[in-house]
Protein backbone atom coordinates (compact mmCIF):
# COMPACT_ATOMS: atom_id res chain seq x y z
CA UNK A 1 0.00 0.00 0.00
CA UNK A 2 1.34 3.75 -1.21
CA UNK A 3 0.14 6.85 0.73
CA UNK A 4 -1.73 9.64 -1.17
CA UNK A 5 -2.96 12.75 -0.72
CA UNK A 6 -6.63 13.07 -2.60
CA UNK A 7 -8.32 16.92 -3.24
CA UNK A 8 -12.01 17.27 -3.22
CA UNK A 9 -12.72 20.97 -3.78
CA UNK A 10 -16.69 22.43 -3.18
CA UNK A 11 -17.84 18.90 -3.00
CA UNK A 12 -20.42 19.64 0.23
CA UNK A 13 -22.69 22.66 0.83
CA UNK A 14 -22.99 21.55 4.51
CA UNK A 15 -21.30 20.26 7.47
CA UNK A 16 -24.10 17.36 7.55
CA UNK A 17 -23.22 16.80 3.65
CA UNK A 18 -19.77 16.36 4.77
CA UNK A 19 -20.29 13.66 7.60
CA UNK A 20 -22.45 11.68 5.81
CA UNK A 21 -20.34 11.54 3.15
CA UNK A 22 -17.65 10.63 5.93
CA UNK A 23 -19.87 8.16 6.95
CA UNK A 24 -20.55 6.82 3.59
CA UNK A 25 -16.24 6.56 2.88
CA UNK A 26 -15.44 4.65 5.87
CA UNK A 27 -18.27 2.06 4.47
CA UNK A 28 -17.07 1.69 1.39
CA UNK A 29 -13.34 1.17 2.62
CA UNK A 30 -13.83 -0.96 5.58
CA UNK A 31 -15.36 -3.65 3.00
CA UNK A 32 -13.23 -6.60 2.31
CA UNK A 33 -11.16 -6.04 -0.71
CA UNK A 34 -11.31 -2.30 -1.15
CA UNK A 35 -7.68 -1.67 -1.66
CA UNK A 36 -7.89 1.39 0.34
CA UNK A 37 -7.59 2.71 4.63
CA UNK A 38 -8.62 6.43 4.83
CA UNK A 39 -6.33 7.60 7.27
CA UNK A 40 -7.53 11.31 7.70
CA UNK A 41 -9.21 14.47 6.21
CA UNK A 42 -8.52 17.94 6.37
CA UNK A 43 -11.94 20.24 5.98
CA UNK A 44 -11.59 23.19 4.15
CA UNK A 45 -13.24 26.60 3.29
CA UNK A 46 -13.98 26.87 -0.15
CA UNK A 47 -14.22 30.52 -1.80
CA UNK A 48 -17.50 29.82 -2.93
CA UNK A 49 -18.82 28.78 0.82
CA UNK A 50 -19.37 24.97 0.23
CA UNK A 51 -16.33 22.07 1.79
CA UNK A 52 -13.79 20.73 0.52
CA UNK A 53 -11.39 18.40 1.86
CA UNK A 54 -7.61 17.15 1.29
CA UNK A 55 -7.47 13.52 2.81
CA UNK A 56 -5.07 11.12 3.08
CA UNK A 57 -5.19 7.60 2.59
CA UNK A 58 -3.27 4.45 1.82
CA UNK A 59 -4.41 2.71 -1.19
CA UNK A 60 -3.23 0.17 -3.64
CA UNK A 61 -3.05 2.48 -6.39
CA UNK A 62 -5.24 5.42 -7.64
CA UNK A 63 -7.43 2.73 -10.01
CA UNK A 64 -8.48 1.91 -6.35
CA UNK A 65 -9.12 5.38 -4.78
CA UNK A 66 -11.09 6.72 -8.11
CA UNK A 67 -13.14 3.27 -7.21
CA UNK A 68 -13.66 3.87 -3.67
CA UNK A 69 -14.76 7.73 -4.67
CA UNK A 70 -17.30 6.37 -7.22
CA UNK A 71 -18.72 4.34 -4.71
CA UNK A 72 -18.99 6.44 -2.41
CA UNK A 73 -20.53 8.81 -3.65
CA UNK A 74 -18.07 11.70 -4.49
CA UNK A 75 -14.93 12.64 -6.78
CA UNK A 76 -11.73 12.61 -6.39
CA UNK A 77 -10.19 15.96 -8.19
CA UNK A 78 -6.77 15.04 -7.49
CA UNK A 79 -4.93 12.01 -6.59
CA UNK A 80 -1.19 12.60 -5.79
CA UNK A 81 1.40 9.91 -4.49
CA UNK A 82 3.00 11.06 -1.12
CA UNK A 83 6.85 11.11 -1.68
CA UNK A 84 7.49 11.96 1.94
CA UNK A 85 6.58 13.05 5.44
CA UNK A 86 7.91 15.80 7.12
CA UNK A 87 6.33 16.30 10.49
CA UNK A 88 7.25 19.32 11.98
CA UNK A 89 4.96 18.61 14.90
CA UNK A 90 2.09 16.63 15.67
CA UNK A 91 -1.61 18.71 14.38
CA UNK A 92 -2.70 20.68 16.85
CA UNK A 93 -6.20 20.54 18.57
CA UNK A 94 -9.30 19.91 16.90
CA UNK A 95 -10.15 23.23 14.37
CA UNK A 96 -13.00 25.37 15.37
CA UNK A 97 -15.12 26.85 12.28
């Protein structure tokens, strides 16, 4: 399994969009055979209003994360290969919005 980082920009309108959507991802990649372990998300503040997210996940390839995104119910905008971790520290506290 490779690490990579996958970009969803303005995919929810709503915080509720975004956790069932959450909910929905952890599904579809705890199921035997998925070829992929989400291993976190990063919410973000779109321009526009609406959520995106950069997450990162270990997967057997990207054939497998554009897969898992189909099925659950959302894109995948970009799909990069992690080269490296740097951790400077460890994230801080849980983000407020």
């Amino acid at each position: 399994m490779q690490l990579y980082g996958i970009r969803r920009r303005s995919w929810w309108k709503t915080p509720e969009d975004l956790e069932a959507g959450g909910k929905r991802s952890q599904e579809v990649g705890d199921e035997e055979g998925s070829g992929v372990r989400w291993i976190r998300s990063y919410v973000l503040q779109e321009d526009d209003g609406t959520l995106g997210t950069y997450c990162i996940y270990e997967a057997t390839g990207p054939e497998a994360i554009r897969k898992h995104a189909e099925a659950s119910g959302f894109s995948a905008d970009e799909i990069n290969e992690v080269a490296d971790t740097v951790i400077i520290r460890p994230d801080p506290v849980e983000a407020t919005a």
